[in-house]
PDB file of N, CA and C in Angstrom:
ATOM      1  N   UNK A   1      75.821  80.441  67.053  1.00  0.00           N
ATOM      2  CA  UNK A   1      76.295  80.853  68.368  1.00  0.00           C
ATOM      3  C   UNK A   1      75.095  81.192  69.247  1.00  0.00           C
ATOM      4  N   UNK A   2      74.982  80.724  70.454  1.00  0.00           N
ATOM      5  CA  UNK A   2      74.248  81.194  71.537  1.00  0.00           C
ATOM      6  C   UNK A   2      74.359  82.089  71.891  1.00  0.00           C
ATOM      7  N   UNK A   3      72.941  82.889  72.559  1.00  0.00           N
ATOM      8  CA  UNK A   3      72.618  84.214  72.960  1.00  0.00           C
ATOM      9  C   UNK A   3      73.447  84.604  74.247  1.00  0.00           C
ATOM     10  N   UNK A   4      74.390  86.035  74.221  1.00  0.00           N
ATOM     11  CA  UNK A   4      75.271  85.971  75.606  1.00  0.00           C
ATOM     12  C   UNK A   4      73.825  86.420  76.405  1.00  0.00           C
ATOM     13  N   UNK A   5      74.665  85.950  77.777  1.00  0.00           N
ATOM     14  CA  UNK A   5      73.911  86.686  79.321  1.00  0.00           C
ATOM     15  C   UNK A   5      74.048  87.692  79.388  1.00  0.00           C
ATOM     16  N   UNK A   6      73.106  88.019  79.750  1.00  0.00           N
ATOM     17  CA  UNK A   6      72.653  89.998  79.854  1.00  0.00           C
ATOM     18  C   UNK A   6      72.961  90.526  81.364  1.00  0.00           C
ATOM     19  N   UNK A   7      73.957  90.987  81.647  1.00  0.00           N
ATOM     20  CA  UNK A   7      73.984  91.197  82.846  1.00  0.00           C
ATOM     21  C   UNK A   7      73.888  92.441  82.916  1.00  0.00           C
ATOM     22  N   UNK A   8      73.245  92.832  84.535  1.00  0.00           N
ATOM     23  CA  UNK A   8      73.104  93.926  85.061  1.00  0.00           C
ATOM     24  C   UNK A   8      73.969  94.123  86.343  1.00  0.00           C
ATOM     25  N   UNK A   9      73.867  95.194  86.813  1.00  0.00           N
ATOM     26  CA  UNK A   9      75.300  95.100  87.474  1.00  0.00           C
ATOM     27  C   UNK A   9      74.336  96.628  88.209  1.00  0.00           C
ATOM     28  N   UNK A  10      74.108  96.435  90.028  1.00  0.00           N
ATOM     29  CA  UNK A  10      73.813  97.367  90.902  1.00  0.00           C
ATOM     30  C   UNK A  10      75.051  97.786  92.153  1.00  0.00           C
ATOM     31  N   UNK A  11      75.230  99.004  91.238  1.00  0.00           N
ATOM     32  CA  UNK A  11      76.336  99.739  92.663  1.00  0.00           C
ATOM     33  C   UNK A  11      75.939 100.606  93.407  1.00  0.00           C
ATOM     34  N   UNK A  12      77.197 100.251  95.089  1.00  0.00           N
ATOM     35  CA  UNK A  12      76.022 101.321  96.097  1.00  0.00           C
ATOM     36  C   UNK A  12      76.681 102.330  95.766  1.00  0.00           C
ATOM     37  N   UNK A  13      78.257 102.920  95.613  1.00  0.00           N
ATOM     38  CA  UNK A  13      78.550 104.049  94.952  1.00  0.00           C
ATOM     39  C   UNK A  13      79.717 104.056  93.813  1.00  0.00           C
ATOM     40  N   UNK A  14      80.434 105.019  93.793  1.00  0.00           N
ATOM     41  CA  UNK A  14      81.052 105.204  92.273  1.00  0.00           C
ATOM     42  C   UNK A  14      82.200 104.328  92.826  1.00  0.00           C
ATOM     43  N   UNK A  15      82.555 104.069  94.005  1.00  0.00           N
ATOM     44  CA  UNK A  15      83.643 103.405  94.132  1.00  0.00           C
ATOM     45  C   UNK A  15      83.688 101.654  94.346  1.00  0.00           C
ATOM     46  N   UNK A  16      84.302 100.857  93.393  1.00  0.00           N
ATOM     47  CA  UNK A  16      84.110  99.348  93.818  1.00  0.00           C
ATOM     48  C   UNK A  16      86.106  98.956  94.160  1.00  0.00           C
ATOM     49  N   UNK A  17      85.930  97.980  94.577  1.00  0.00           N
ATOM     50  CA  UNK A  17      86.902  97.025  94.943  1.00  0.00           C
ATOM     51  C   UNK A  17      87.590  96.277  93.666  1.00  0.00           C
ATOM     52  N   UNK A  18      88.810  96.200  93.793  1.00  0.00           N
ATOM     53  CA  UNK A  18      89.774  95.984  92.403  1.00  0.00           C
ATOM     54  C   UNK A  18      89.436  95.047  92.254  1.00  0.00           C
ATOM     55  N   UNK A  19      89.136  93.613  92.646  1.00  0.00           N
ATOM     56  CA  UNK A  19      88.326  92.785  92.760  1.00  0.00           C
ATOM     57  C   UNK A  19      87.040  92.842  91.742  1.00  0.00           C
ATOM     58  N   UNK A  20      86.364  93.846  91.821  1.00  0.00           N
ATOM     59  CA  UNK A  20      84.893  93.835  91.339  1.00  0.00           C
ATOM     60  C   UNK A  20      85.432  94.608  90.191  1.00  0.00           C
ATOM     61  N   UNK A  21      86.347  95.424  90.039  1.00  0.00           N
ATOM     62  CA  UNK A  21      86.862  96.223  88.762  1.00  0.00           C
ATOM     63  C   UNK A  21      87.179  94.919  87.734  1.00  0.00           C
ATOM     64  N   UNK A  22      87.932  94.100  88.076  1.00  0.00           N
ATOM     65  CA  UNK A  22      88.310  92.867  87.458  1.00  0.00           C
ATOM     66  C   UNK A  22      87.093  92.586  87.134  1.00  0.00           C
ATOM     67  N   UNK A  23      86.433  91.636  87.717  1.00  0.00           N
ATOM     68  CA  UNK A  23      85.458  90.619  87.192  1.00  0.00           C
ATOM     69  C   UNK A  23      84.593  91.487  86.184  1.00  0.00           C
ATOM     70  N   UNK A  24      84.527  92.636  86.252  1.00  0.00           N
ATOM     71  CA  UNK A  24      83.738  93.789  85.345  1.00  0.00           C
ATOM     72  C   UNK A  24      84.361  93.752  83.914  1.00  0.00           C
ATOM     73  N   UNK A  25      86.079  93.877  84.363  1.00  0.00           N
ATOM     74  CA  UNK A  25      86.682  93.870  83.082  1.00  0.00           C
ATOM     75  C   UNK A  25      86.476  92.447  82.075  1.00  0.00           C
ATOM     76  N   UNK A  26      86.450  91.271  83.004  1.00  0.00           N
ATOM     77  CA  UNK A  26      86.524  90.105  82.678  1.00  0.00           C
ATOM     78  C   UNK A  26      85.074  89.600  81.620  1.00  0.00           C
ATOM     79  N   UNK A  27      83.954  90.231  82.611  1.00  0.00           N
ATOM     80  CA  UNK A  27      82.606  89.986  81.767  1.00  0.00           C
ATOM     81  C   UNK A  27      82.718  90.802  80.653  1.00  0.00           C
ATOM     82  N   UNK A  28      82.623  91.737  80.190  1.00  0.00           N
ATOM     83  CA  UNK A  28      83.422  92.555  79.217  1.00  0.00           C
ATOM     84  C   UNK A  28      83.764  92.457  78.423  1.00  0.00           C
ATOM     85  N   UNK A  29      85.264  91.497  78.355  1.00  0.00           N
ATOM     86  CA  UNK A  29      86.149  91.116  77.391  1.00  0.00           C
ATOM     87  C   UNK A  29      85.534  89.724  77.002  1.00  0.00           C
ATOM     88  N   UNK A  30      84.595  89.053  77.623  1.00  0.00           N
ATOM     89  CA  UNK A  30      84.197  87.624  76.997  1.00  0.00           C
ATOM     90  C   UNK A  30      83.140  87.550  76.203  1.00  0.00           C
ATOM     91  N   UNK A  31      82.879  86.462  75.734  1.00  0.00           N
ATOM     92  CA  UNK A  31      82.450  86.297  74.467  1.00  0.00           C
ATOM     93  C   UNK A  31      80.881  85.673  75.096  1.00  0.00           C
ATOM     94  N   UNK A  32      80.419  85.158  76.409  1.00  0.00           N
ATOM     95  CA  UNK A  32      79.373  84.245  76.949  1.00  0.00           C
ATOM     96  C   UNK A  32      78.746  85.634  77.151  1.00  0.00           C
ATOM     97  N   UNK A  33      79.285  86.994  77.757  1.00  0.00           N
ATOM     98  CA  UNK A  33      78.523  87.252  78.647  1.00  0.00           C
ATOM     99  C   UNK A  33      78.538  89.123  77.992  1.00  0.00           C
ATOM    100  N   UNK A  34      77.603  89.873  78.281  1.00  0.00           N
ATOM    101  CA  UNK A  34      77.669  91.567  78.204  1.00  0.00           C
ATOM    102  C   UNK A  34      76.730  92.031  79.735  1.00  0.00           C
ATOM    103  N   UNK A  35      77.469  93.299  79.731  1.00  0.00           N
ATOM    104  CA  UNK A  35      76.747  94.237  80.747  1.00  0.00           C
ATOM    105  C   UNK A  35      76.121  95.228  79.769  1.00  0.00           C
ATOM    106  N   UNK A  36      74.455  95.424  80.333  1.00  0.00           N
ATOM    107  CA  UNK A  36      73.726  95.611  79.856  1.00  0.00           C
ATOM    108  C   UNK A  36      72.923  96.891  80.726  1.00  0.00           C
ATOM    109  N   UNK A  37      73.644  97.186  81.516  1.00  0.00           N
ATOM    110  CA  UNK A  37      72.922  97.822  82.275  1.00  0.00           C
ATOM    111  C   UNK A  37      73.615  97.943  83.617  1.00  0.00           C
ATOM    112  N   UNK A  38      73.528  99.299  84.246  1.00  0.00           N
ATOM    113  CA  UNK A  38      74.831  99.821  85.597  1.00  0.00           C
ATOM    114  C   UNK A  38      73.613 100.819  86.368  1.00  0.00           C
ATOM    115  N   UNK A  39      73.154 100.397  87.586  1.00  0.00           N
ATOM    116  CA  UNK A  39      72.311 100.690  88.284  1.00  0.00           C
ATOM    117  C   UNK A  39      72.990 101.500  89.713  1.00  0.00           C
ATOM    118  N   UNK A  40      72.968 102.947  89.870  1.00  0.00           N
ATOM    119  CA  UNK A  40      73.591 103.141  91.179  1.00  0.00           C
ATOM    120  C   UNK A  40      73.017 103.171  91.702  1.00  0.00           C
ATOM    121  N   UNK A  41      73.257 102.376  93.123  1.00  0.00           N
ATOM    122  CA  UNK A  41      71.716 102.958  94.219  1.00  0.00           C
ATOM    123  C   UNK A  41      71.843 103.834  95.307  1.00  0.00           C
ATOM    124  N   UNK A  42      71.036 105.064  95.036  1.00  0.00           N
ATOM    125  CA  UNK A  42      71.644 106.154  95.749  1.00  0.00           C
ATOM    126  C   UNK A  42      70.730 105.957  96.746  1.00  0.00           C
ATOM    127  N   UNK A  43      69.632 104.839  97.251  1.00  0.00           N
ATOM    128  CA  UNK A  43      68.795 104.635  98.443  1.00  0.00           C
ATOM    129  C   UNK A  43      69.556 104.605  99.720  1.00  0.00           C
ATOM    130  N   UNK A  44      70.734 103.838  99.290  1.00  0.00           N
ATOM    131  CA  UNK A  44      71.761 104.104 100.891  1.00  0.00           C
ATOM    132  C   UNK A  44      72.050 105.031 101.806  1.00  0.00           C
ATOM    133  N   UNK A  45      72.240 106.274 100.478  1.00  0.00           N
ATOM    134  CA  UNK A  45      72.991 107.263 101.287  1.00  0.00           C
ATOM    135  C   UNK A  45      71.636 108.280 102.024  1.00  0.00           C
ATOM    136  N   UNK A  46      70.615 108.218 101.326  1.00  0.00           N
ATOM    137  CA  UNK A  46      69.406 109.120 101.836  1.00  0.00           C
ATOM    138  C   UNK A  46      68.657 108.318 103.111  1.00  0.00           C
ATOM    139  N   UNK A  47      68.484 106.956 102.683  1.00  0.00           N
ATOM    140  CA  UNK A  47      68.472 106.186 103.958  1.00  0.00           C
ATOM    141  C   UNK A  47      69.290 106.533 105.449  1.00  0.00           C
ATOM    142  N   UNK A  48      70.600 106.597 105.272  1.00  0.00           N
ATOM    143  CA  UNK A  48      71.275 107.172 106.315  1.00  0.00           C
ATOM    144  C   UNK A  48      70.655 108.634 106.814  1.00  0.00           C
ATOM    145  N   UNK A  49      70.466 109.631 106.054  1.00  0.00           N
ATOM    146  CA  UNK A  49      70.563 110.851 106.772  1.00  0.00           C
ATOM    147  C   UNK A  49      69.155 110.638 107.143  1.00  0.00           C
ATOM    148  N   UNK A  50      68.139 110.250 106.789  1.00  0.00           N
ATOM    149  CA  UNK A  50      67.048 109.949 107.280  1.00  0.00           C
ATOM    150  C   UNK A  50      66.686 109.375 109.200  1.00  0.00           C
ATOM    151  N   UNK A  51      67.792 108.213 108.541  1.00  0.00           N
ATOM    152  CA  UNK A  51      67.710 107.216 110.046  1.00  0.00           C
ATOM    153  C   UNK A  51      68.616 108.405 110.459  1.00  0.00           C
ATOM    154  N   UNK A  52      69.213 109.437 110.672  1.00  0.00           N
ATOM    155  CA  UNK A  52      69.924 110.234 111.957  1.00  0.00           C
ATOM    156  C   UNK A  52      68.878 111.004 112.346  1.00  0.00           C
ATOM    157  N   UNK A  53      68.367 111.714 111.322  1.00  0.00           N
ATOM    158  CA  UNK A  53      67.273 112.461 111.718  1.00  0.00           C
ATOM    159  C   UNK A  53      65.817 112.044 112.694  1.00  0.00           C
ATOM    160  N   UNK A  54      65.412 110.630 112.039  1.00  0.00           N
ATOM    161  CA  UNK A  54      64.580 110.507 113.052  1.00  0.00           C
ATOM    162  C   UNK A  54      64.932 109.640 114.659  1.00  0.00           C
ATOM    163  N   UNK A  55      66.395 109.354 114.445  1.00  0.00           N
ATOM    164  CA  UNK A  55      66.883 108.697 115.571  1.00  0.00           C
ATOM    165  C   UNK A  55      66.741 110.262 116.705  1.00  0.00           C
ATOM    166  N   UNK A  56      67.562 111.472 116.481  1.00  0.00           N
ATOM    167  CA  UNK A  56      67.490 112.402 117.097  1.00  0.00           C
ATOM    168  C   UNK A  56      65.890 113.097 117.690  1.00  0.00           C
ATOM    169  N   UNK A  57      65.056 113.068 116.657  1.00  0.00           N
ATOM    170  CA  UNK A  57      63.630 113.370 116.957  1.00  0.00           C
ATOM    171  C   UNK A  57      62.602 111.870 118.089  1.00  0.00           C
ATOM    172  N   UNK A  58      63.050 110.893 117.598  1.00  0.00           N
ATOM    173  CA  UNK A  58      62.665 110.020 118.489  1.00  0.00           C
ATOM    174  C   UNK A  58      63.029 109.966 119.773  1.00  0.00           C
ATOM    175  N   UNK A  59      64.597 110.090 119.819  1.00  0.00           N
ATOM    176  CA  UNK A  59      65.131 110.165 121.154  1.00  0.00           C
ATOM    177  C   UNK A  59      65.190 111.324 122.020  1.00  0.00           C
ATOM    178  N   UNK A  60      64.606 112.195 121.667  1.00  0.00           N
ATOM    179  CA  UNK A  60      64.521 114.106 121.927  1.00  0.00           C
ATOM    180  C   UNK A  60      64.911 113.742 123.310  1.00  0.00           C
ATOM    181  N   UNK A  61      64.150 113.118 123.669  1.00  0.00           N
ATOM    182  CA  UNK A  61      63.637 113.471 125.274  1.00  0.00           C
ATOM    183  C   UNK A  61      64.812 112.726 126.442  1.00  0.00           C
ATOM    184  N   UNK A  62      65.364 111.761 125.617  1.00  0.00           N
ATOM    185  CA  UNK A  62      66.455 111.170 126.511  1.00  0.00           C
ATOM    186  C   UNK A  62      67.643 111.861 126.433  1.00  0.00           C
ATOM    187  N   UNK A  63      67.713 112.637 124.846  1.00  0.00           N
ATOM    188  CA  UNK A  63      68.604 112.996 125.025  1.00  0.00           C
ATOM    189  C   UNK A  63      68.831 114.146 125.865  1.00  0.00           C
ATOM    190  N   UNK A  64      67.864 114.882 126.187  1.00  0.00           N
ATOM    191  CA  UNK A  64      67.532 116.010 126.907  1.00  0.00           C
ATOM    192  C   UNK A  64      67.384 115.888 128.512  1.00  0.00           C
ATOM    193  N   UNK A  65      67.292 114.537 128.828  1.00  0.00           N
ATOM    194  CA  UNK A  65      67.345 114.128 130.194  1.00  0.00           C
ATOM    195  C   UNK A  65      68.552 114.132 130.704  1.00  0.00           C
ATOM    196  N   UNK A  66      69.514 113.117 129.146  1.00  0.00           N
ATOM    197  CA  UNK A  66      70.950 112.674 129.743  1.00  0.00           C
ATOM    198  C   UNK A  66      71.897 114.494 129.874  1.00  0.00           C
ATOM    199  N   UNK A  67      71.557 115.872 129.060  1.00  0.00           N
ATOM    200  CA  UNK A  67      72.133 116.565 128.744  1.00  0.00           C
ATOM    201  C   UNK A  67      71.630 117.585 130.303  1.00  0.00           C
ATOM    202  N   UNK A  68      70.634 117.170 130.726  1.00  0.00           N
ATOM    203  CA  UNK A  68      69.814 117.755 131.871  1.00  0.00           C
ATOM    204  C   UNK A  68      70.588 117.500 133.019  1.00  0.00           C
ATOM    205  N   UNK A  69      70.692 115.938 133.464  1.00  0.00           N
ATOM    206  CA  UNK A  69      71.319 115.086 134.244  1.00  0.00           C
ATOM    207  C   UNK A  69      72.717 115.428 134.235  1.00  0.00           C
ATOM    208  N   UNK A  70      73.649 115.661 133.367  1.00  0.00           N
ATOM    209  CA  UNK A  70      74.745 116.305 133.302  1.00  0.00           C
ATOM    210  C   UNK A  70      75.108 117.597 133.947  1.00  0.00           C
ATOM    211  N   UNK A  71      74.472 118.463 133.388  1.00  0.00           N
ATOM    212  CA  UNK A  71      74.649 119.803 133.878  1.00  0.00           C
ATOM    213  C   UNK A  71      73.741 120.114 135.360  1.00  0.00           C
ATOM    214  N   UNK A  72      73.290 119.530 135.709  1.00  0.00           N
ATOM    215  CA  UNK A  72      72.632 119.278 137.612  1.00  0.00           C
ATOM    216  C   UNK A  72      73.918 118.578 138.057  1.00  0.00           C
ATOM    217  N   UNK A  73      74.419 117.465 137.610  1.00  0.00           N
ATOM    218  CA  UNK A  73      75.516 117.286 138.571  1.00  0.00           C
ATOM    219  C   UNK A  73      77.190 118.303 138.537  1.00  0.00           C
ATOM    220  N   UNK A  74      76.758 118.944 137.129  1.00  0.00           N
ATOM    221  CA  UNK A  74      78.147 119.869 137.584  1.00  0.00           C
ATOM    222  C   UNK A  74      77.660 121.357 138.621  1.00  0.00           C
ATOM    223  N   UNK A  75      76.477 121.592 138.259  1.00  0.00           N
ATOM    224  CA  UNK A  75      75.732 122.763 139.063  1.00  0.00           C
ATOM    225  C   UNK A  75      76.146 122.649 140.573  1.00  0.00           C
ATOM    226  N   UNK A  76      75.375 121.091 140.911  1.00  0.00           N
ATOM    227  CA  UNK A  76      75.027 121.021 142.146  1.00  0.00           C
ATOM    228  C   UNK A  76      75.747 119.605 143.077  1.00  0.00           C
ATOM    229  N   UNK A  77      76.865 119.638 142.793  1.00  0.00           N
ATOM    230  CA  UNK A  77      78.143 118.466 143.230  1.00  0.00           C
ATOM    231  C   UNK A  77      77.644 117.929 144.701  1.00  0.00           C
ATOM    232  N   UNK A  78      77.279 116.847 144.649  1.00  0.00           N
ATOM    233  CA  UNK A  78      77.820 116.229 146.399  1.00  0.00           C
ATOM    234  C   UNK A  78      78.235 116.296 147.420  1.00  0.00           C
ATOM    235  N   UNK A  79      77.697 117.029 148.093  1.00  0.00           N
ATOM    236  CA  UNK A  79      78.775 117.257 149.415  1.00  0.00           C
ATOM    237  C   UNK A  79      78.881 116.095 150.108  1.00  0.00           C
ATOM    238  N   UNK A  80      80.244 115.927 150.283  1.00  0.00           N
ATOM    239  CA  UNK A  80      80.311 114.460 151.117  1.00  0.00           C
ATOM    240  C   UNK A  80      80.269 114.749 152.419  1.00  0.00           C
ATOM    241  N   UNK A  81      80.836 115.561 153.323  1.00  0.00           N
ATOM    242  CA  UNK A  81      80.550 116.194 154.623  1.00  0.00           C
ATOM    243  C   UNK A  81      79.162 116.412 155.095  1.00  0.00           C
ATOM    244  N   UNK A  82      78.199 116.317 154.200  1.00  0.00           N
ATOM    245  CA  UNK A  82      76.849 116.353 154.441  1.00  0.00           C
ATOM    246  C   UNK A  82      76.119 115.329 154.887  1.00  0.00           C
ATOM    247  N   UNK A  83      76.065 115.269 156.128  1.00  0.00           N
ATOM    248  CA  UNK A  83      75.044 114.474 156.712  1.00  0.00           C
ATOM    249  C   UNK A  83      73.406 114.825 157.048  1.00  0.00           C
ATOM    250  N   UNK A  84      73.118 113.426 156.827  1.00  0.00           N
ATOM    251  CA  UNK A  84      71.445 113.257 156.972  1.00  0.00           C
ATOM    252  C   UNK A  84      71.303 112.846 158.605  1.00  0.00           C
ATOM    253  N   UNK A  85      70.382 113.549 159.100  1.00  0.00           N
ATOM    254  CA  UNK A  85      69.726 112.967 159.948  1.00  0.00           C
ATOM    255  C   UNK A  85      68.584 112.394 160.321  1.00  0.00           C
TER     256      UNK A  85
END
């Protein structure tokens, strides 16, 4: 008998698709193939809080313009009766 395939198998978290539960069960139960190895990759989720953090520090200043720009126009409203001469 020939050597089965060694499979490895990388998840982004504990949860997969019934779909991917199957084909898991399927490699598994056969005789060609074993899982050999279950890799979670927790790079995703630290990746995210990362990219918020430096999105907020990068953008400091716009956001502080747009939050600036806001509160001047509720301060100091338009007079439409106001004419220029």
């Amino acid at each position: 008998m020939k050597n089965k395939l060694r499979i490895g198998i990388l998840l982004d978290s504990d949860m997969i698709t019934a779909w991917s539960y199957k084909m898991l069960e399927e490699i598994k139960e056969s005789n060609y193939a074993e899982i050999v190895v279950i890799v979670q990759n927790n790079a995703i989720k630290e990746k995210k809080k990362i990219n918020i953090l430096k999105k907020v520090f990068t953008n400091f200043s716009s956001i502080f313009f747009n939050l600036y720009n806001k509160l001047d126009k509720k301060l100091y409203k338009p007079n439409p009766r106001c004419i220029f001469t």
